[in-house]
Structure formats: structure tokens, C-alpha cells
PDB file of N, CA and C in Angstrom:
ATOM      1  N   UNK A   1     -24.205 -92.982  40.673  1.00  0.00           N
ATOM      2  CA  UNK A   1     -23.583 -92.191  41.737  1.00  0.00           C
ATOM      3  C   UNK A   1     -23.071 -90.852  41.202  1.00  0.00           C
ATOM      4  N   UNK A   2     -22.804 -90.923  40.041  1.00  0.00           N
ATOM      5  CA  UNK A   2     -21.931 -89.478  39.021  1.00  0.00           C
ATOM      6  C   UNK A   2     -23.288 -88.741  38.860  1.00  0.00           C
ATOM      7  N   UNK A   3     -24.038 -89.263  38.746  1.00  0.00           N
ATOM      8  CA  UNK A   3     -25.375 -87.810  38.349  1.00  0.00           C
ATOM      9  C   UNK A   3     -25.889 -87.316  39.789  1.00  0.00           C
ATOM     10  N   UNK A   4     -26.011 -88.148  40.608  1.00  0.00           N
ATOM     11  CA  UNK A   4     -25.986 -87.541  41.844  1.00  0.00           C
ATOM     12  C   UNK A   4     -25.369 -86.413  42.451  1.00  0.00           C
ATOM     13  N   UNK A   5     -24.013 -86.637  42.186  1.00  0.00           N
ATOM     14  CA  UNK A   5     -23.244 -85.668  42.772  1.00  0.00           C
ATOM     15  C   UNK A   5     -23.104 -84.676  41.791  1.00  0.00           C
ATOM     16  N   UNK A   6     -23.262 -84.719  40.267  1.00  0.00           N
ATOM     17  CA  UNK A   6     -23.420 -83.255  39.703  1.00  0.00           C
ATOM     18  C   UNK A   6     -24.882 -82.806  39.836  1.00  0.00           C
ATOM     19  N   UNK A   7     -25.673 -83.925  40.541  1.00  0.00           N
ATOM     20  CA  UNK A   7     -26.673 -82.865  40.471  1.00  0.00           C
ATOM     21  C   UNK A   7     -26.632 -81.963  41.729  1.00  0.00           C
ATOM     22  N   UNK A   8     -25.974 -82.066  42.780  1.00  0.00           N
ATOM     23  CA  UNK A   8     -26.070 -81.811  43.991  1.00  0.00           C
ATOM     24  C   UNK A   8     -24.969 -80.440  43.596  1.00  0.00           C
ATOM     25  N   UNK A   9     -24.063 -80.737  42.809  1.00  0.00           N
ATOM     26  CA  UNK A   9     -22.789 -79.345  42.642  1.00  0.00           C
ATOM     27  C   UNK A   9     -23.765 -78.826  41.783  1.00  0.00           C
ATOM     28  N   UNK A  10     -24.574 -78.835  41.086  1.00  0.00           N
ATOM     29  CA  UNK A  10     -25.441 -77.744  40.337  1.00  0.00           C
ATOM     30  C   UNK A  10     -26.359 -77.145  41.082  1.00  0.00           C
ATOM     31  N   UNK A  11     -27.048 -78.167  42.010  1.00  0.00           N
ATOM     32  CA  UNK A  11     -28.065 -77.528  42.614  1.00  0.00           C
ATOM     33  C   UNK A  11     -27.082 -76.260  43.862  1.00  0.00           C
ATOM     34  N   UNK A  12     -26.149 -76.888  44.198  1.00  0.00           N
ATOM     35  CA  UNK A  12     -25.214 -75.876  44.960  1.00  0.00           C
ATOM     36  C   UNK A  12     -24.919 -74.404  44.120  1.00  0.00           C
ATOM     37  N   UNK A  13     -24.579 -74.436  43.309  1.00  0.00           N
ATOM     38  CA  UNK A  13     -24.162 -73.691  42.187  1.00  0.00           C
ATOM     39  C   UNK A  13     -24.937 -72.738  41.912  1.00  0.00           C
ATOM     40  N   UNK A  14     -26.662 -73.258  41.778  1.00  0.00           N
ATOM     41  CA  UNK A  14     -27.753 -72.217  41.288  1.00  0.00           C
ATOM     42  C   UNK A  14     -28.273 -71.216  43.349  1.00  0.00           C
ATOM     43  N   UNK A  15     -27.794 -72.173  44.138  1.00  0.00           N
ATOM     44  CA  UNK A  15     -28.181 -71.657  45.416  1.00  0.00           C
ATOM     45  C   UNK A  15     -27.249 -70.542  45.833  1.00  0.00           C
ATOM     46  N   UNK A  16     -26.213 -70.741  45.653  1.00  0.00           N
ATOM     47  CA  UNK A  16     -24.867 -70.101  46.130  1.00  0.00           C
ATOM     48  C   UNK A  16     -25.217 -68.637  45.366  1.00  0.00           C
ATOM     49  N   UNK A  17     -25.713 -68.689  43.703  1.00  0.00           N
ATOM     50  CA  UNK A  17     -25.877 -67.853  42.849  1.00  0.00           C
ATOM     51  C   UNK A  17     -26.390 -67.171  43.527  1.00  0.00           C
ATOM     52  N   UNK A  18     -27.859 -67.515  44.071  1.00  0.00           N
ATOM     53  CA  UNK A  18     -28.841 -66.437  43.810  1.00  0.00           C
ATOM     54  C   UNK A  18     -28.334 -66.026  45.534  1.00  0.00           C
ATOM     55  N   UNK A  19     -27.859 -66.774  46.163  1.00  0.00           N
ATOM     56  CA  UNK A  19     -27.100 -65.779  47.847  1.00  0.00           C
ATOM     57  C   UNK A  19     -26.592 -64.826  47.801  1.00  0.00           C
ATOM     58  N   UNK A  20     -25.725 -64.642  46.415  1.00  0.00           N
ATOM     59  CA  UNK A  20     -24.472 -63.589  46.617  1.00  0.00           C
ATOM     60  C   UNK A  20     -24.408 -62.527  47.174  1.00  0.00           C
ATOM     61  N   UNK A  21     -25.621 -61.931  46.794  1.00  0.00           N
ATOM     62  CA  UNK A  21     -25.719 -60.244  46.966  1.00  0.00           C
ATOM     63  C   UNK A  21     -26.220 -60.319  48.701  1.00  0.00           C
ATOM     64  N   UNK A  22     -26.311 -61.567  49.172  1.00  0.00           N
ATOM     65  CA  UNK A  22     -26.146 -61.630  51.120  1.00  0.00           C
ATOM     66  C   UNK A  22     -25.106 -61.491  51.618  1.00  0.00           C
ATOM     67  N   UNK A  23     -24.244 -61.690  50.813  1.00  0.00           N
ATOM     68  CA  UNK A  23     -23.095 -62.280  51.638  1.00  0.00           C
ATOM     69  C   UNK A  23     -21.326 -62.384  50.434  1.00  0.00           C
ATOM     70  N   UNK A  24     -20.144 -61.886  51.069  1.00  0.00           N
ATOM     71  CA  UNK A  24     -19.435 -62.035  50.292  1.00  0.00           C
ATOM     72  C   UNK A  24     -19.339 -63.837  50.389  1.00  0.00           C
ATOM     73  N   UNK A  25     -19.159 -64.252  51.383  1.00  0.00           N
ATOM     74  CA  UNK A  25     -19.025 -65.805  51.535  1.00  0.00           C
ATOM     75  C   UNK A  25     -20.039 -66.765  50.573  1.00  0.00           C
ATOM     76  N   UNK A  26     -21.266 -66.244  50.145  1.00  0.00           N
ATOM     77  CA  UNK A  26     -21.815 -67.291  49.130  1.00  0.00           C
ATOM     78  C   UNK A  26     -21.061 -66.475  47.623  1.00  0.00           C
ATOM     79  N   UNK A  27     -20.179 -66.201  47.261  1.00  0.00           N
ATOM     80  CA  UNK A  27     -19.759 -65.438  46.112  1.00  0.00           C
ATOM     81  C   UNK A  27     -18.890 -66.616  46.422  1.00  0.00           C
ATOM     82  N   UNK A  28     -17.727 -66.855  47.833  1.00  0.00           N
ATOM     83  CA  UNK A  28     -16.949 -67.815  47.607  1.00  0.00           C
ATOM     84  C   UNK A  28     -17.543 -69.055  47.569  1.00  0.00           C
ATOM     85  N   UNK A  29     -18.547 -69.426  48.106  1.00  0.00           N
ATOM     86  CA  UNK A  29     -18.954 -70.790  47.912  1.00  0.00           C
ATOM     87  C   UNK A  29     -19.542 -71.482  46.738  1.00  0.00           C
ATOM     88  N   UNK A  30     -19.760 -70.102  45.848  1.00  0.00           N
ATOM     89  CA  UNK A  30     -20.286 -70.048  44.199  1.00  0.00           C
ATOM     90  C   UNK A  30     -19.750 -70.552  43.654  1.00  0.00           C
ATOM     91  N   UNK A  31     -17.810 -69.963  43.893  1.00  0.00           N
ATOM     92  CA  UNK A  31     -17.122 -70.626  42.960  1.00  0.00           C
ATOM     93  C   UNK A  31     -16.511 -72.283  43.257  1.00  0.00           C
ATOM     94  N   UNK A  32     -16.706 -72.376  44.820  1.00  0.00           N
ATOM     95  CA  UNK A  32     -16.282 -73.450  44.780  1.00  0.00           C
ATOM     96  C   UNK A  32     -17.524 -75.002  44.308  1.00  0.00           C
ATOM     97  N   UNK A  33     -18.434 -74.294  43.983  1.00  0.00           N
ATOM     98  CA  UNK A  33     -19.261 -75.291  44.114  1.00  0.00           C
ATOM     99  C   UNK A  33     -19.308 -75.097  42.389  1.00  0.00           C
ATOM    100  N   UNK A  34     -18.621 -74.264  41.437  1.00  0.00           N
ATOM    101  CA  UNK A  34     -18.258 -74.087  40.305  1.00  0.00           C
ATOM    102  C   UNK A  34     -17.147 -75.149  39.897  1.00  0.00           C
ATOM    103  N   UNK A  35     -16.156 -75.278  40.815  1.00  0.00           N
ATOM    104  CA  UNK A  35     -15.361 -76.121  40.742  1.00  0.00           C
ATOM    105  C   UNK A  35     -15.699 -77.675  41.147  1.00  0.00           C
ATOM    106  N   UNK A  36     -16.878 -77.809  42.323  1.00  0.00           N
ATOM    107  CA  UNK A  36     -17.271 -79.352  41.812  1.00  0.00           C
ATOM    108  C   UNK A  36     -17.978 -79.845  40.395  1.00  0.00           C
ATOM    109  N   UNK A  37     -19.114 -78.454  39.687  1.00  0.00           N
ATOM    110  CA  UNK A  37     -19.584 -78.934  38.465  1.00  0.00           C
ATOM    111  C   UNK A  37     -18.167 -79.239  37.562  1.00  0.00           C
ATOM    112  N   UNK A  38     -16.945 -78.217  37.303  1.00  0.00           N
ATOM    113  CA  UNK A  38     -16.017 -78.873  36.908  1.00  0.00           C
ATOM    114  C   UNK A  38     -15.380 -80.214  36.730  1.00  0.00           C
ATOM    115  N   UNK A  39     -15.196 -80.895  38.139  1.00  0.00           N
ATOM    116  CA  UNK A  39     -15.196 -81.765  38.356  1.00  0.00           C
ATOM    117  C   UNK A  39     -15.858 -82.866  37.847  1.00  0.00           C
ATOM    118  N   UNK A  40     -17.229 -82.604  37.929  1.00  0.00           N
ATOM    119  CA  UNK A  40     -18.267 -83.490  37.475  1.00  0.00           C
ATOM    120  C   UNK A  40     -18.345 -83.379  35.652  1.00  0.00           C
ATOM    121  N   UNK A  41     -17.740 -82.445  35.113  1.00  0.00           N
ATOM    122  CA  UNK A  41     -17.372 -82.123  34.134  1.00  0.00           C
ATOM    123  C   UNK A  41     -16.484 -83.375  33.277  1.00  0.00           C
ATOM    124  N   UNK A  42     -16.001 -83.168  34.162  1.00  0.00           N
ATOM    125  CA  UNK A  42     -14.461 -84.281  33.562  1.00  0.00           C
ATOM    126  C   UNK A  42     -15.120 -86.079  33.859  1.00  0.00           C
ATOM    127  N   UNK A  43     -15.216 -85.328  35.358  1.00  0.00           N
ATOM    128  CA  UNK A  43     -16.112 -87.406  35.356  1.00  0.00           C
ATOM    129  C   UNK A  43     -17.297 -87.434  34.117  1.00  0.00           C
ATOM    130  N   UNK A  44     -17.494 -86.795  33.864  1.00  0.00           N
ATOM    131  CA  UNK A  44     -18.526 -87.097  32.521  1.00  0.00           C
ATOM    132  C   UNK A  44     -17.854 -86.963  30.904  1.00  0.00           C
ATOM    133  N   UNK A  45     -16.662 -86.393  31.208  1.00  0.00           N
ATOM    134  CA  UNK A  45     -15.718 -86.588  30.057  1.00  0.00           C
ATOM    135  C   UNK A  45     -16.514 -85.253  29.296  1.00  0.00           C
ATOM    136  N   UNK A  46     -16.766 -84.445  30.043  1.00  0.00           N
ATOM    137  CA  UNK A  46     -17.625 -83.043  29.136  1.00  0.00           C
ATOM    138  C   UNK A  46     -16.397 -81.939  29.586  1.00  0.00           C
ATOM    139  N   UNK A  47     -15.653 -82.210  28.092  1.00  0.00           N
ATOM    140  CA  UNK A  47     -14.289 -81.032  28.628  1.00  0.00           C
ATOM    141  C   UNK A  47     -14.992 -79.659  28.633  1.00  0.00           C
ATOM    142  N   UNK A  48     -15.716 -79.193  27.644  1.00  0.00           N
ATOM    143  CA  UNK A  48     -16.302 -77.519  27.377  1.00  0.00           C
ATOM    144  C   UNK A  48     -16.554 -77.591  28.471  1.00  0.00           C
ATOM    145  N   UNK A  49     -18.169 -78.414  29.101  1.00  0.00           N
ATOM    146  CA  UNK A  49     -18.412 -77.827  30.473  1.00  0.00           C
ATOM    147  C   UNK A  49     -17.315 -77.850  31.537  1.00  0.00           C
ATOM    148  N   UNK A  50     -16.476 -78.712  31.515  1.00  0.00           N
ATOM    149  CA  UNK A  50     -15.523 -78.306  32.991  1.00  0.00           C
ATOM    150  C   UNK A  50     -14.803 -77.105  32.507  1.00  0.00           C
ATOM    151  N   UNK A  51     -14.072 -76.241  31.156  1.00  0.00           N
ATOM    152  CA  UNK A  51     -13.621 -75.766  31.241  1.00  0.00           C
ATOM    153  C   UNK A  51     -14.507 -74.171  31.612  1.00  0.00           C
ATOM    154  N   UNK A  52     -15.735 -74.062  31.151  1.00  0.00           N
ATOM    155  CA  UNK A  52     -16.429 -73.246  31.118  1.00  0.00           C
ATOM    156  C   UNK A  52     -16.615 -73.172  32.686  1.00  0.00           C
ATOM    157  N   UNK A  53     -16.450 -74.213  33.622  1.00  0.00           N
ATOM    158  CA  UNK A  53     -17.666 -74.012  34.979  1.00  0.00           C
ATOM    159  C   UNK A  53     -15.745 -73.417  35.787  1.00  0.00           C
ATOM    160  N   UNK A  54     -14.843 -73.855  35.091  1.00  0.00           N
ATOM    161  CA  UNK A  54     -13.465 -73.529  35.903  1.00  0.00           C
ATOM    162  C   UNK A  54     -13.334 -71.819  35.330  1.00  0.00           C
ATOM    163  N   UNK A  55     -13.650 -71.384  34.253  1.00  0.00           N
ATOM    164  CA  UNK A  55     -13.782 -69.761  34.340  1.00  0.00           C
ATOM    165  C   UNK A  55     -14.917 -69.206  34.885  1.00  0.00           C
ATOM    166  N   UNK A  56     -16.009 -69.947  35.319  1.00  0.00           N
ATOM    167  CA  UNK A  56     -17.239 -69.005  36.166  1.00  0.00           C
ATOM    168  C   UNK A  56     -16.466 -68.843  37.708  1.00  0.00           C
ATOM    169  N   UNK A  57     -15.509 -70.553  38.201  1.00  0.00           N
ATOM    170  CA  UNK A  57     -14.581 -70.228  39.281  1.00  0.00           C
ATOM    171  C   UNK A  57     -13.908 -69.120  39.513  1.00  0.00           C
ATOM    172  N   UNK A  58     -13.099 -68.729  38.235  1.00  0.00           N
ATOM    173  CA  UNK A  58     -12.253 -68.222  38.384  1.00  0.00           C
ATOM    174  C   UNK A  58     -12.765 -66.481  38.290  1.00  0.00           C
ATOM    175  N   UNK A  59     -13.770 -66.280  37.905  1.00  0.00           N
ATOM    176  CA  UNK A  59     -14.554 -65.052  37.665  1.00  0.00           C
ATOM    177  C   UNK A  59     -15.040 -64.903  39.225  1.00  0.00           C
ATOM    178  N   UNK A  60     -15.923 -65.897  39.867  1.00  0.00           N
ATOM    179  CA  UNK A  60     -16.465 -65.442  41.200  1.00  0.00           C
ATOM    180  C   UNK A  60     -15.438 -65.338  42.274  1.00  0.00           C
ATOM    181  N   UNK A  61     -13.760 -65.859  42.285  1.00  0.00           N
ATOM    182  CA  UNK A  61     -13.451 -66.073  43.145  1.00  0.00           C
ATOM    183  C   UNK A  61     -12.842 -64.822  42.822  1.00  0.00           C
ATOM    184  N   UNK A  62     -12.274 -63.802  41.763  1.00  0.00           N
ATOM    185  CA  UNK A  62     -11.990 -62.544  41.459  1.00  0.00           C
ATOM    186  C   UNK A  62     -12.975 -61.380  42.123  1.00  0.00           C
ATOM    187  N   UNK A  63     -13.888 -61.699  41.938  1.00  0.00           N
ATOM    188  CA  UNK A  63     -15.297 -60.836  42.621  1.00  0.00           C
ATOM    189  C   UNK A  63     -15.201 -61.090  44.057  1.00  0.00           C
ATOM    190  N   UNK A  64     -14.981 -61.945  44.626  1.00  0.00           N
ATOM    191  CA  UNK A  64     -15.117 -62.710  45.960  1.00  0.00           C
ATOM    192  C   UNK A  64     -13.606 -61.429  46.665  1.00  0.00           C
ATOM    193  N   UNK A  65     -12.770 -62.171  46.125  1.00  0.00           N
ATOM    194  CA  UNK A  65     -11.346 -61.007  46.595  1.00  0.00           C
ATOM    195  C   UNK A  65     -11.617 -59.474  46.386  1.00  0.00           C
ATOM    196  N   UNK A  66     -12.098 -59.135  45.261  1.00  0.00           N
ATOM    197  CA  UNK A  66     -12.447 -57.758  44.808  1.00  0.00           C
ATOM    198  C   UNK A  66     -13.431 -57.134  46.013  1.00  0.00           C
ATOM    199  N   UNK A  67     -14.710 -58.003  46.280  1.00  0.00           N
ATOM    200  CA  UNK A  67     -15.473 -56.982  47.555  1.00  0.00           C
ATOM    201  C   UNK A  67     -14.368 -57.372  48.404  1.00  0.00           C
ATOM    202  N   UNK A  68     -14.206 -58.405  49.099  1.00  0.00           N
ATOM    203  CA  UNK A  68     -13.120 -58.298  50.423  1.00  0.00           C
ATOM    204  C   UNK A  68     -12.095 -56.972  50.171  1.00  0.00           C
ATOM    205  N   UNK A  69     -11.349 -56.495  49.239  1.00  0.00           N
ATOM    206  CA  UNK A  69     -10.724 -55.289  48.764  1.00  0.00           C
ATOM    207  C   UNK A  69     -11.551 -54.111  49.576  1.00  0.00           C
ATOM    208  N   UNK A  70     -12.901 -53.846  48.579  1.00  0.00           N
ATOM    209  CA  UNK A  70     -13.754 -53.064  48.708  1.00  0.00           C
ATOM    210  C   UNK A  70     -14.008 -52.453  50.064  1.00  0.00           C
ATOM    211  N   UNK A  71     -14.118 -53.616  51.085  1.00  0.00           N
ATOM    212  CA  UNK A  71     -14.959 -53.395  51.930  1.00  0.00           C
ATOM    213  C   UNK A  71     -13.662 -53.197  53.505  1.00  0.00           C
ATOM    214  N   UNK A  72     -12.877 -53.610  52.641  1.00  0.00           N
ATOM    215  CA  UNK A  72     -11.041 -52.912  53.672  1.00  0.00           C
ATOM    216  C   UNK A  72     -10.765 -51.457  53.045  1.00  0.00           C
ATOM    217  N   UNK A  73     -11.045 -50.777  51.929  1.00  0.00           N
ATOM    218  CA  UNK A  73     -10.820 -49.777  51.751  1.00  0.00           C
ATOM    219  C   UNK A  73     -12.183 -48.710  52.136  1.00  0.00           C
ATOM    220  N   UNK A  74     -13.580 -49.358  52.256  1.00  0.00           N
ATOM    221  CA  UNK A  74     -14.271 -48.526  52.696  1.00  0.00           C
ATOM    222  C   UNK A  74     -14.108 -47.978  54.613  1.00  0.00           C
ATOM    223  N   UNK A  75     -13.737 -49.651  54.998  1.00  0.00           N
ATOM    224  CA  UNK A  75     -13.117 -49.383  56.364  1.00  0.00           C
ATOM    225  C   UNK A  75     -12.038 -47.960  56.859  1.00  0.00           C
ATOM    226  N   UNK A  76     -11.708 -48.481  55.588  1.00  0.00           N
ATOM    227  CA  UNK A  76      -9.899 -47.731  56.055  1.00  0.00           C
ATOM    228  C   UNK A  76     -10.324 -46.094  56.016  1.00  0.00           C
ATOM    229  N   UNK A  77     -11.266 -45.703  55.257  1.00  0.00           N
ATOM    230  CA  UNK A  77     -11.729 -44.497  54.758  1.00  0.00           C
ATOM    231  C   UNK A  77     -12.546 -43.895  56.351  1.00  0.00           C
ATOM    232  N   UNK A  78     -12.755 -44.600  56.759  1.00  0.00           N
ATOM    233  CA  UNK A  78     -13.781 -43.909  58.082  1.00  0.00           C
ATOM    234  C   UNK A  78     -13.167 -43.203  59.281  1.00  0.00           C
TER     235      UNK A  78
END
């Protein structure tokens, strides 16, 4: 049942990736689906990978806020 579901947060993970540049919302769903490989990280007792897949989180969900920024200050400019 555990390889299942990391395979499903990876396969989320590589989909969400290659969306981003559609959409700010697959940037957020990147990271959260960063945070189930985490998850699946720990259920596998693989600390590097959960800690590594919790800073790709924490990197996309920075990017994720950063365009939302972006795209209120390009507003505000018009």
C-alpha cells in the first residue's frame, strides 16, 4: 500500500512540475504534492529524501507566493 501511494505523490510531483509555467496553481500543487513524497519519505524511513522533497516544498511554495506578488504589482501598475 506504501509504494502505491509514493508512487502516485511522485507521479503527482513530476505532473504538477512540468504544469507550472500554465498556471500559478500547479506551482502550488507542486509543492504540495512535494510534501506527500515527504511524507512517503518518512513512511519509508528515507530521512534525506523527506528532508530534501520538504525544501523543494518550501522553494515552490516561495515561487508560488512570489508570482501571486508579481502579478498584484503588475495589476496595480495599470
Amino acid at each position: 500500500m506504501l509504494e502505491i501511494y509514493g508512487t502516485i505523490a511522485v507521479s503527482l510531483m513530476v505532473i504538477f512540475y512540468a504544469l507550472e509555467k500554465r498556471s500559478r496553481h500547479y506551482i502550488a500543487a507542486f509543492g504540495v504534492a512535494c510534501l506527500l513524497c515527504a511524507a512517503y519519505g518518512l513512511g519509508i524511513q528515507s530521512y534525506p529524501f523527506a528532508c530534501v522533497e520538504t525544501v523543494w516544498a518550501g522553494i515552490a511554495f516561495r515561487r508560488w507566493f512570489k508570482t501571486g506578488r508579481e502579478n498584484q504589482d503588475s495589476r496595480a501598475s495599470v
